[in-house]
Protein backbone atom coordinates (compact mmCIF):
# COMPACT_ATOMS: atom_id res chain seq x y z
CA UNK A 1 58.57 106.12 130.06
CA UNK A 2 59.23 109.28 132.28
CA UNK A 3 60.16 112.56 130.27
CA UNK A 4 63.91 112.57 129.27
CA UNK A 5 66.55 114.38 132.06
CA UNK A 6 67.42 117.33 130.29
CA UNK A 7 64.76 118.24 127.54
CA UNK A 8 62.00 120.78 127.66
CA UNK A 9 58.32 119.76 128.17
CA UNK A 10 57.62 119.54 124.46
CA UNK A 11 60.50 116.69 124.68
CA UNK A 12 63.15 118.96 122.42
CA UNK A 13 66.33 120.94 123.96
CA UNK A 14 67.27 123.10 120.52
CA UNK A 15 70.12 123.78 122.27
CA UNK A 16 71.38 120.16 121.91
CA UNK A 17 71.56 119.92 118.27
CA UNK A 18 74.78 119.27 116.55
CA UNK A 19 76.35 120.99 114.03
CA UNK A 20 79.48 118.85 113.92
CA UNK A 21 80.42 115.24 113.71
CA UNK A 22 79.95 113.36 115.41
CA UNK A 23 76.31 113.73 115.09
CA UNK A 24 73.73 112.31 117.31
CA UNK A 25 72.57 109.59 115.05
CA UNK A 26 76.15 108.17 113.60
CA UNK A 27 77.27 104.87 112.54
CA UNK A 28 80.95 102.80 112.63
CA UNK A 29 81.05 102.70 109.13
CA UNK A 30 81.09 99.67 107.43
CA UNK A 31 77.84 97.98 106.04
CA UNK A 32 76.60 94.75 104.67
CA UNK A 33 78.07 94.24 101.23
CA UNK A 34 75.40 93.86 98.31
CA UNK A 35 74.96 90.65 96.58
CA UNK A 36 75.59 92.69 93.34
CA UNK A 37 78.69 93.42 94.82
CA UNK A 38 79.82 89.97 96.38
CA UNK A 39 79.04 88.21 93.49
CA UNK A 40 81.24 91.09 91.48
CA UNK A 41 84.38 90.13 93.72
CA UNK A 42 83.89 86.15 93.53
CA UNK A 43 84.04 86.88 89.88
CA UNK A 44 87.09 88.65 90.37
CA UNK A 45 88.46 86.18 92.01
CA UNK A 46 87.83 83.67 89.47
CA UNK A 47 89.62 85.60 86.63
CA UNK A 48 86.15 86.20 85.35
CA UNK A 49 86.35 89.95 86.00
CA UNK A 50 88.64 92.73 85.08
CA UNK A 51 90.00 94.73 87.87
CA UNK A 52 88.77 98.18 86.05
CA UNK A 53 85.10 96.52 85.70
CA UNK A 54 85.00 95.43 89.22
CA UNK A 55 85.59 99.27 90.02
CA UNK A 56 82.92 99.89 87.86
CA UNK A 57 80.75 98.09 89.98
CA UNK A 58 82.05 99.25 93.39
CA UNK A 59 81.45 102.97 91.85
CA UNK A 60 77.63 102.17 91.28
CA UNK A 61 77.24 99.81 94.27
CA UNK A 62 78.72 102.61 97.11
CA UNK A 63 76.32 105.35 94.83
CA UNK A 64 73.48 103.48 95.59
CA UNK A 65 74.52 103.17 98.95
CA UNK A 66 75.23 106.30 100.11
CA UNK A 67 71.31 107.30 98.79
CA UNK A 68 70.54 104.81 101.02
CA UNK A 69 72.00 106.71 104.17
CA UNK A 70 70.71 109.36 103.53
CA UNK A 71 67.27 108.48 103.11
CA UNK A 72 67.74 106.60 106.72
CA UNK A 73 68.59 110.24 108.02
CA UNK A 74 72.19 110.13 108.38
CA UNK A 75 74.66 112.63 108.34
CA UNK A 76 77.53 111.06 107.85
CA UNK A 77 78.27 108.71 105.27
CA UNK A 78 80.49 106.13 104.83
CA UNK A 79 81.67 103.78 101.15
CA UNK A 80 80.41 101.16 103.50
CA UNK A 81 84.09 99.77 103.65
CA UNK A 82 82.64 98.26 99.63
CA UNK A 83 86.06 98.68 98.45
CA UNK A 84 88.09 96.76 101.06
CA UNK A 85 87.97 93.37 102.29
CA UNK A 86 89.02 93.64 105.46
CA UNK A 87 88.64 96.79 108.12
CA UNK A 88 92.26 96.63 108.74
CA UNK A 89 94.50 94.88 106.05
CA UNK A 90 93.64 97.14 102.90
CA UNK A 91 94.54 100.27 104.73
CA UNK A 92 98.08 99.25 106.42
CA UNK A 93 99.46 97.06 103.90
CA UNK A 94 99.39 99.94 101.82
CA UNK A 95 101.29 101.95 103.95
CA UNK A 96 105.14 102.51 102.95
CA UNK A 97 107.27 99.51 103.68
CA UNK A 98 104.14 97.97 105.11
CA UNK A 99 103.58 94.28 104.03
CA UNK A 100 100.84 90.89 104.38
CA UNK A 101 101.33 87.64 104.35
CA UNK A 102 99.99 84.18 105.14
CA UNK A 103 100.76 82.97 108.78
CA UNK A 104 99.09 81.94 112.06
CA UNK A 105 96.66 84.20 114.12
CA UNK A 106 97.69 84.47 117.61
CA UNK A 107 94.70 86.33 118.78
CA UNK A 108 91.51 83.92 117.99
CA UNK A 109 88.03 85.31 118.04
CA UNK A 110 85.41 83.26 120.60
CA UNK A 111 82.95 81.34 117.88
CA UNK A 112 83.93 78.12 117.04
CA UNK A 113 83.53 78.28 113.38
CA UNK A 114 85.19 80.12 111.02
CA UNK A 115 87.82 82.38 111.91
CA UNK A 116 88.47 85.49 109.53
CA UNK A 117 92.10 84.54 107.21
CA UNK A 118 95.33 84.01 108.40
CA UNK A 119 96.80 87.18 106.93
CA UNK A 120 99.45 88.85 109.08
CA UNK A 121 101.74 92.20 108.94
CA UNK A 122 105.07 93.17 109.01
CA UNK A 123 107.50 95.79 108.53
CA UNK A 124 110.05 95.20 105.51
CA UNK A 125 111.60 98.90 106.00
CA UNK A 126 111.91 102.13 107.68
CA UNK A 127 108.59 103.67 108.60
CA UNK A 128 108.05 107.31 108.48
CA UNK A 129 107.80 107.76 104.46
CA UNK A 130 104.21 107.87 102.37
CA UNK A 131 103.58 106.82 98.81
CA UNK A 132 99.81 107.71 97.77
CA UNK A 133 97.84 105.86 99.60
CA UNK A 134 94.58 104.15 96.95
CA UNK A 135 91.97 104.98 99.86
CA UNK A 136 92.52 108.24 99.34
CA UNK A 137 91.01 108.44 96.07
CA UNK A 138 88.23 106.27 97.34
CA UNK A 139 87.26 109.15 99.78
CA UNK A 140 87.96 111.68 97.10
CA UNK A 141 84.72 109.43 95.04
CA UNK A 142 82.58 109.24 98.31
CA UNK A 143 82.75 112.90 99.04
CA UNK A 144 81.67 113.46 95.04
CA UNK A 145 78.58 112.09 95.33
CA UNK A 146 77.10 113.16 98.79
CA UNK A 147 76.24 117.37 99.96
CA UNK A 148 76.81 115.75 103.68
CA UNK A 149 79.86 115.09 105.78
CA UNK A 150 81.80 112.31 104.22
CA UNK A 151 83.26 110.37 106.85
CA UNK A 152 86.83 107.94 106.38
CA UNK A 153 87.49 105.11 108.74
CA UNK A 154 91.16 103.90 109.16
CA UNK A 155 92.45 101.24 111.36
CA UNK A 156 94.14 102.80 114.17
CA UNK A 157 98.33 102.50 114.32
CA UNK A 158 98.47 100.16 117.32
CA UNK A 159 97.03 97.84 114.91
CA UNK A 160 100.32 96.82 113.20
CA UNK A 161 101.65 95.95 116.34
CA UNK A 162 99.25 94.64 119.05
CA UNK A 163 98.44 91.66 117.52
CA UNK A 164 102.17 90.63 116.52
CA UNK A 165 104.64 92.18 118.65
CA UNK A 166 108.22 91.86 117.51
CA UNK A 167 107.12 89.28 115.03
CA UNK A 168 105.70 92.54 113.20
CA UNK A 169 109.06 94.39 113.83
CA UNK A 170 112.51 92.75 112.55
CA UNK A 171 114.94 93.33 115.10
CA UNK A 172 117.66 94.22 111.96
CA UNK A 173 115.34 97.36 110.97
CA UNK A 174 114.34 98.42 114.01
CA UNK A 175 116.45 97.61 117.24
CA UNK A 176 115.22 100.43 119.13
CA UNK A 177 110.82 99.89 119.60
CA UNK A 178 110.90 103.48 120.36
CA UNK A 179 112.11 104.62 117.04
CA UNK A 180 109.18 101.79 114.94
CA UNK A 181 106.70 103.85 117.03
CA UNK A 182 107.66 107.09 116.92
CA UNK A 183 108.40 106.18 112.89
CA UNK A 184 104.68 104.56 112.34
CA UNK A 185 103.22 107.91 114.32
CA UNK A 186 104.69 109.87 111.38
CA UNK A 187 103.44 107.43 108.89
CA UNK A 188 100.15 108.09 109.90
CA UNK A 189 100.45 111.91 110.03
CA UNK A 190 101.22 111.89 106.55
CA UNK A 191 98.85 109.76 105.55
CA UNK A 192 96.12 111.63 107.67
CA UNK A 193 97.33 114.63 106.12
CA UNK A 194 96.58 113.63 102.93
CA UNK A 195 92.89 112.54 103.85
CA UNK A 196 92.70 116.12 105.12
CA UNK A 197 94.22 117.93 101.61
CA UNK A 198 91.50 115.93 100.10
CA UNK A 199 88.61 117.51 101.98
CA UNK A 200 87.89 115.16 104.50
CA UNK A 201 87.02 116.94 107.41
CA UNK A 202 85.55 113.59 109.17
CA UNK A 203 87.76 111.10 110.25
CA UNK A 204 87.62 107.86 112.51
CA UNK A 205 90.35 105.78 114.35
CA UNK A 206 89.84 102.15 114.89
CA UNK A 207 90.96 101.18 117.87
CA UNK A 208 90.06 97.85 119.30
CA UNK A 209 93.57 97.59 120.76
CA UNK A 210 92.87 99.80 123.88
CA UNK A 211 89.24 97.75 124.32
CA UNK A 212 91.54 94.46 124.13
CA UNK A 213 93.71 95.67 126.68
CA UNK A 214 90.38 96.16 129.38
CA UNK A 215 90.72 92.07 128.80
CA UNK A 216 93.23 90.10 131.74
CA UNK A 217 93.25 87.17 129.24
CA UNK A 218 94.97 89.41 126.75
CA UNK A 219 96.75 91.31 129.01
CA UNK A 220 98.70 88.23 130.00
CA UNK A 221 99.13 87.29 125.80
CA UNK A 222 101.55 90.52 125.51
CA UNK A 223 103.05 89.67 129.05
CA UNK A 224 103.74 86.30 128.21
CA UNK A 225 105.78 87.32 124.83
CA UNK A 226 107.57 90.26 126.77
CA UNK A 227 106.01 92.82 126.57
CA UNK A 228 104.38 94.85 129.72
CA UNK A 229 100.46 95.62 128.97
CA UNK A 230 100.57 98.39 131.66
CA UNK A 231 102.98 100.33 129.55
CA UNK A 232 100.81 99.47 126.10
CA UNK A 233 98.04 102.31 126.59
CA UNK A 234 100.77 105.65 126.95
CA UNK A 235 102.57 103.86 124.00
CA UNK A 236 99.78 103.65 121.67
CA UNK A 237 98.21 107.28 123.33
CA UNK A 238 101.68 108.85 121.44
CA UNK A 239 101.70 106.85 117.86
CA UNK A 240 97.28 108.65 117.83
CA UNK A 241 98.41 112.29 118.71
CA UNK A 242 101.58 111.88 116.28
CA UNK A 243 98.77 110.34 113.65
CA UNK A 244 96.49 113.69 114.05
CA UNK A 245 99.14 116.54 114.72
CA UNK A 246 99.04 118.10 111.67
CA UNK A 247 94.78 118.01 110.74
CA UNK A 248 93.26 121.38 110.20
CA UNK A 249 91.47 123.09 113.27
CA UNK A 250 87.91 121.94 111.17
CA UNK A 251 88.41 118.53 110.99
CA UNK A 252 87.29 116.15 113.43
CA UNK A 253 88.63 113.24 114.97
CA UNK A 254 86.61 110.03 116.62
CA UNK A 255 88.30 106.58 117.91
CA UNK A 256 86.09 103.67 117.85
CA UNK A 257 86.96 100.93 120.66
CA UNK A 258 85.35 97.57 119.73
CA UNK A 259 86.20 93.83 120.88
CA UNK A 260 85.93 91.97 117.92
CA UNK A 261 83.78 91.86 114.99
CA UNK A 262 83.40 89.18 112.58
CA UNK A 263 80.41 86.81 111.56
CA UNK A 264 79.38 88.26 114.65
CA UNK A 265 81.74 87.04 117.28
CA UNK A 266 84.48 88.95 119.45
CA UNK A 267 87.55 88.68 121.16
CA UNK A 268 87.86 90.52 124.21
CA UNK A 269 85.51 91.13 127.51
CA UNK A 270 86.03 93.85 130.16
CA UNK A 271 84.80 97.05 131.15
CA UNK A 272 87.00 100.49 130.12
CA UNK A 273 88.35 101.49 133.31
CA UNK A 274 92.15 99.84 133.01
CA UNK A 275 92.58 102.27 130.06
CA UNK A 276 89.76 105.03 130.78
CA UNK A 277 92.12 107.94 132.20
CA UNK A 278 95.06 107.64 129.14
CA UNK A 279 92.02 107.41 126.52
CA UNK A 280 89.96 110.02 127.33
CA UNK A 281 92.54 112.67 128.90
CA UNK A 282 95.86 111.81 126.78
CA UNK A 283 94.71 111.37 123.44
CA UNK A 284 93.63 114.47 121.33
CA UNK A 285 90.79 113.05 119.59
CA UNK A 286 87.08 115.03 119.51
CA UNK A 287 84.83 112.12 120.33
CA UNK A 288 84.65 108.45 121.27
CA UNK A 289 82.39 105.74 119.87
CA UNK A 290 81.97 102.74 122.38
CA UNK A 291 81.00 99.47 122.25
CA UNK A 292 78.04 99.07 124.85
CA UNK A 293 76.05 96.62 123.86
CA UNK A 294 76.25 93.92 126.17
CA UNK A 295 77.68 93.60 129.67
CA UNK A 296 80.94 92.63 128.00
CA UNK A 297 81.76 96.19 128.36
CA UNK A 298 81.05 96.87 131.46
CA UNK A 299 79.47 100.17 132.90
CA UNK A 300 79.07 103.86 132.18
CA UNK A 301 81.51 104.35 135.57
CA UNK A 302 84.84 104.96 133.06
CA UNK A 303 82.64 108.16 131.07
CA UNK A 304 83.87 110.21 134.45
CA UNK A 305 86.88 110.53 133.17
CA UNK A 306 85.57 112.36 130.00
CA UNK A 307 86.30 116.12 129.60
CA UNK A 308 83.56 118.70 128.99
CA UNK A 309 85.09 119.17 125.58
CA UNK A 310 84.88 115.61 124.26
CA UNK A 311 82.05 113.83 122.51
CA UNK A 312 81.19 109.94 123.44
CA UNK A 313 78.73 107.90 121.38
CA UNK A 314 77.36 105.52 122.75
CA UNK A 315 76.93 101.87 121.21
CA UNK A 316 73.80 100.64 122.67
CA UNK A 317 73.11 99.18 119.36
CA UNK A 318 74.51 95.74 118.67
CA UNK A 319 75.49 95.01 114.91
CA UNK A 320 75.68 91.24 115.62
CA UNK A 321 72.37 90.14 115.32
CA UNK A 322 68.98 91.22 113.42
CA UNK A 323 66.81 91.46 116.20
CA UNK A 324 65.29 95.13 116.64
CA UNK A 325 66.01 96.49 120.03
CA UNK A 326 63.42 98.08 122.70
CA UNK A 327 63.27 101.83 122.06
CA UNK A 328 62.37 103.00 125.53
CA UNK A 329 64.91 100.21 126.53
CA UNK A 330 67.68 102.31 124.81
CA UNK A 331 66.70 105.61 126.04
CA UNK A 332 67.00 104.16 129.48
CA UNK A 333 70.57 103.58 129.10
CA UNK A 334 71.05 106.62 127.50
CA UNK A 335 69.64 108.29 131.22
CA UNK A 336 71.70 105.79 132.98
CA UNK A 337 74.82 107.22 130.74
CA UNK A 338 73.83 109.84 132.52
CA UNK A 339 75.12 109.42 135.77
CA UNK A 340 78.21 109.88 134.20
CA UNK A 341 78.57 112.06 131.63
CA UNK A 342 76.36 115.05 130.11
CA UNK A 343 73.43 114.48 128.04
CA UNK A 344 74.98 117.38 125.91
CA UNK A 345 78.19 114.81 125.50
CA UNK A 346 76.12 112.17 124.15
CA UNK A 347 75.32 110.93 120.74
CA UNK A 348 74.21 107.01 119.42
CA UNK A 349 75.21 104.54 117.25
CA UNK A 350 75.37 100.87 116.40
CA UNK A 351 78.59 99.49 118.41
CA UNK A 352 80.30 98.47 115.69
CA UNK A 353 80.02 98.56 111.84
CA UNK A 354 77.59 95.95 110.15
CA UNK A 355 80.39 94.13 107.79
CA UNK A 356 84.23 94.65 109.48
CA UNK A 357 85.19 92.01 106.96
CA UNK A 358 83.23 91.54 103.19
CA UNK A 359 81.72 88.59 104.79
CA UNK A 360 79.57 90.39 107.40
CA UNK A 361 77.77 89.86 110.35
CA UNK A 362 74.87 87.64 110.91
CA UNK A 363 71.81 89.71 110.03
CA UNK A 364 69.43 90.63 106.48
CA UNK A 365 70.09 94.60 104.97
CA UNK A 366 66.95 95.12 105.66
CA UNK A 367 67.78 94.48 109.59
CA UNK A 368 70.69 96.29 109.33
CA UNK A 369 68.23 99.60 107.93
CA UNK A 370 65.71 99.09 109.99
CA UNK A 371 68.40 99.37 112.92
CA UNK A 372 69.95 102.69 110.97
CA UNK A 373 66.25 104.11 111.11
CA UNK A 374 65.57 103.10 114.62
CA UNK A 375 68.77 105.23 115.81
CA UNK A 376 67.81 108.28 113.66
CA UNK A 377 64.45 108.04 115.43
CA UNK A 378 65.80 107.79 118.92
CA UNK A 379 67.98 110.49 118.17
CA UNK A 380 65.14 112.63 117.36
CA UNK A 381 63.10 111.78 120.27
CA UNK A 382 66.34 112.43 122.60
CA UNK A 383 67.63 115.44 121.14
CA UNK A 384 65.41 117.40 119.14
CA UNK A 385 65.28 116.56 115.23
């Protein structure tokens, strides 16, 4: 294919490199669980496992892991989510008056088979508080055992309320929405804060909310229970810069925008630009990673809205199946990125993680490294090693 826009005639800008997360090769987070470490939890399950052991075996299992990233060429490494069962659940029910239970999904993902469990949220008392939060300590093991930049991923705050609405919100603890949000903001603040006074200086936002509001279908779900979608994006905007106002000036915060992941199905279609100005100009985050793997998320158009001073990486890599992509394919949507955005702004990555739930998506580990591997290379090729 033609030389790249932007690099030098040996192929290499040096000036391009990154110091800094996010890093030109980067992944989501979350990985394929082990069968070590599936079997370990069904045995947990079963009674057939003490809690204390089945640490035991999450310690070695994420060791083993984290090796593994590394020898992939990674620089940022992730537990692989090994400790959690879901990319959302473990984080906020653990959150200070903050509580799950069984109860019916309103939001369905597309496939027609199995649907991830019925496990809802809601609030049971004031927001605002923090009681040491059990994830923290699980950074606090990751960070132990790799020299590179440990990276945390935490389900964004809009999270506890897009799916549920009032259901979420008793009207008899909070009458005024205004206050739950401005309350959760400061839940996460603390809670961030405490990631931070534990050394992490890497840490990532999910936030498939603002992706499922580029979707009219969904839009109309939080019309249709009263609520007005147009409003949604400033709302949510305030609750991320109250979640990161107190971080140290070296740490650095990413959002990750994805429409569904589980067994390899989605929820929402629709290109960025409903939400594109709010996301990328009102929220104080460093860097973006966005879902781009299949027309489902429309254009590069929205990436004109992205200040100099922000970092997007760009999911060109799909997580939901096993098949290798074209190399020269990807580099060519990289240059049509282009159009947009800086080549300087860029960086790569799978779309989404590989496992947003323990029972992951529809591929072998050794698709899932080989896919790793490939983006390391590219990144190489694009950038400079």
């Amino acid at each position: 294919m033609p030389a790249f826009t932007g690099m030098t005639a040996k192929g290499v800008n040096r000036t391009m490199q990154r110091t800094k997360p996010p890093f030109r090769a980067d992944h989501v987070g979350s990985l394929l669980r082990t069968a070590a470490l599936k079997a370990a939890r069904d045995r947990r399950k079963n009674g057939e496992l003490s809690e204390q052991a089945l640490t035991e075996i999450e310690d070695r299992e994420i060791a083993a892991l984290i090796r593994k990233q590394e020898d992939v060429g990674l620089r940022s490494i992730t537990d692989g989510e090994y400790r959690r069962i879901s990319w959302n659940y473990d984080f906020l029910e653990r959150l200070d008056n903050v509580e799950s239970y069984v109860g019916e999904r309103k939001i369905k993902f597309a496939a027609t088979g199995p649907q991830p469990r019925p496990i809802l949220l809601r609030v049971v008392g004031k927001l605002g508080g923090y009681k040491p939060h059990p994830m923290v300590e699980h950074f606090k093991f990751l960070k132990a055992h790799t020299r590179r930049t440990a990276k945390v991923t935490i389900p964004s705050p809009s999270s506890l309320h897009f799916r549920y609405g009032r259901d979420a919100v008793p009207e008899s603890i909070y009458p005024s929405m205004d206050e739950f949000y401005s309350d959760l903001g400061q839940s996460y603040r603390k809670a961030v804060r405490a990631f931070a006074d534990a050394g992490c200086r890497y840490l990532q936002l999910d936030e498939v909310n603002f992706a499922y509001l580029c979707d009219p279908a969904l839009r109309q779900v939080i019309a249709d229970r009263g609520e007005d979608p147009a409003a949604l994006p400033a709302i949510y905007a305030g609750m991320l810069n109250a979640a990161i106002s107190d971080i140290p000036p070296d740490m650095t915060i990413t959002m990750h925008l994805c429409r569904g992941n589980f067994r390899s199905s989605f929820v929402a279609s629709g290109g960025y630009e409903p939400v594109a100005e709010t996301l990328f100009n009102t929220i104080n985050v460093h860097g973006y990673f966005m879902e781009y793997d299949t027309e489902r998320a429309g254009g590069f158009e929205p990436l004109r809205f992205v200040p100099k001073n922000k970092t997007v990486v760009l999911g060109l890599v799909t997580t939901k199946s096993g098949a290798l992509e074209d190399k020269d394919g990807i580099k060519r949507r990289i240059e049509q990125a282009q159009k947009f955005i800086d080549l300087d702004q860029l960086c790569l990555s799978p779309q989404c993680g590989f496992a947003s739930t323990e029972e992951g998506n529809a591929l072998a580990e050794n698709e899932q490294w080989s896919k790793l591997r490939m983006i390391v290379e590219i990144a190489d090729e694009v950038w400079g090693h």
